[in-house]
Protein backbone atom coordinates (compact mmCIF):
# COMPACT_ATOMS: atom_id res chain seq x y z
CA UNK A 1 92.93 94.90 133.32
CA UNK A 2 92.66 98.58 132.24
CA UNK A 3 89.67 100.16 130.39
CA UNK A 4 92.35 100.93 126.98
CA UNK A 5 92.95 96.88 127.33
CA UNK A 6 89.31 95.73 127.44
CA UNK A 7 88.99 98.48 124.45
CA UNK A 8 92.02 96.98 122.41
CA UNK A 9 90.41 93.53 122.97
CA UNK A 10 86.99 94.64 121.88
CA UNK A 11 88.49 95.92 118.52
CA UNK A 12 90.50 92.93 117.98
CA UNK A 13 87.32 90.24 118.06
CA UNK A 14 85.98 92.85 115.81
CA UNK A 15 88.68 92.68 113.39
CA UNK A 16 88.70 88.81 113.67
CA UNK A 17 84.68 89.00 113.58
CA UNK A 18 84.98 90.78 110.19
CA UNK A 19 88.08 89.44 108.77
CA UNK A 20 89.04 85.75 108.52
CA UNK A 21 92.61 85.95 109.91
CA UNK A 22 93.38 82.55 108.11
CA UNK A 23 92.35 83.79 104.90
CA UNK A 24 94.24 86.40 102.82
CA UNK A 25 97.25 87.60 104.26
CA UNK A 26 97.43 91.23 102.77
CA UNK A 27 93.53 91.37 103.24
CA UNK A 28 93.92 90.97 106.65
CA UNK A 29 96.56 93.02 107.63
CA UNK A 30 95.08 96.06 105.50
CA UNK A 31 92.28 95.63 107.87
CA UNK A 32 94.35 95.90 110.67
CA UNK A 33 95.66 98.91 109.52
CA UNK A 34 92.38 100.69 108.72
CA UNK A 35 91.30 99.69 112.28
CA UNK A 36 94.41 101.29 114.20
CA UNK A 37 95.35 97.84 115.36
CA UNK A 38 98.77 97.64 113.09
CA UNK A 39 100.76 99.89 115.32
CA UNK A 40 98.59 101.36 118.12
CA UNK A 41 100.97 104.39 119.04
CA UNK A 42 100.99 105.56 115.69
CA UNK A 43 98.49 108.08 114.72
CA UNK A 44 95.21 107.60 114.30
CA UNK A 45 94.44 107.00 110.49
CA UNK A 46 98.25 105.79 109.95
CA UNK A 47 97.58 102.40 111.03
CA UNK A 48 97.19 103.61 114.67
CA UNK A 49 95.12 104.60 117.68
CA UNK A 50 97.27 107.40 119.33
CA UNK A 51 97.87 105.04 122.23
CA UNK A 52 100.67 104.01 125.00
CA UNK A 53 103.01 101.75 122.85
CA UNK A 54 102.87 99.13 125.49
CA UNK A 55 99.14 98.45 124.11
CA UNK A 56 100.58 96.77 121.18
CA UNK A 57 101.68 93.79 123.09
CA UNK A 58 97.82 93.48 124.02
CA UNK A 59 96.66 93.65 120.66
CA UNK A 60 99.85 91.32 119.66
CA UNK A 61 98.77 88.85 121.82
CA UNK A 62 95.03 88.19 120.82
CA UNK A 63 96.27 88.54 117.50
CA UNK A 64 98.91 85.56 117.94
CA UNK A 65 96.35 83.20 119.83
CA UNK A 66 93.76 83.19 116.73
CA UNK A 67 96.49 82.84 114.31
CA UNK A 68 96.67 86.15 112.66
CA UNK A 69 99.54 86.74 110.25
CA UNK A 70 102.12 88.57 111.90
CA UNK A 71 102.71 92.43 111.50
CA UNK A 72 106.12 92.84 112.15
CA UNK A 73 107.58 95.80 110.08
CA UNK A 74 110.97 94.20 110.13
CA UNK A 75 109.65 91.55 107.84
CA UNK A 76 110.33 92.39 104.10
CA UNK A 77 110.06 90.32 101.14
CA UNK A 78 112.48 92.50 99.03
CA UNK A 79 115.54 90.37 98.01
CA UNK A 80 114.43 87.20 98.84
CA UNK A 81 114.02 85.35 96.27
């Protein structure tokens, strides 16, 4: 376990700490944005942390296990319905 991973982790039970990942949806992942935990190799203050893209499975992961919505940008809502 690296020093970045024990950071990402830290940040994520913060996130979780301040933000009920079973509540709102949006709520929650606007708060993962403002944290730099949406896409950690994009800049910092555009939803990122400047950090190794492989990071984002770390983040992923805790995310997944206390059932955060899911941030994938492939997911759009446009045309469905």
């Amino acid at each position: 376990m690296t020093t970045a991973e024990d950071d990402l982790r830290e940040r994520v039970q913060k996130l979780l700490a301040s933000h009920d990942p079973q509540g709102d949806r949006m709520e929650f992942l606007r708060a993962q944005f403002d944290t730099g935990l949406a896409w950690v190799h994009f800049p910092a203050g555009l939803g990122g942390l400047d950090a190794p893209r492989a990071l984002q499975a770390v983040v992923d992961a805790e995310l997944a296990a206390a059932g955060a919505p899911n941030n994938d940008p492939r997911r759009i809502g446009i045309g469905l319905g």
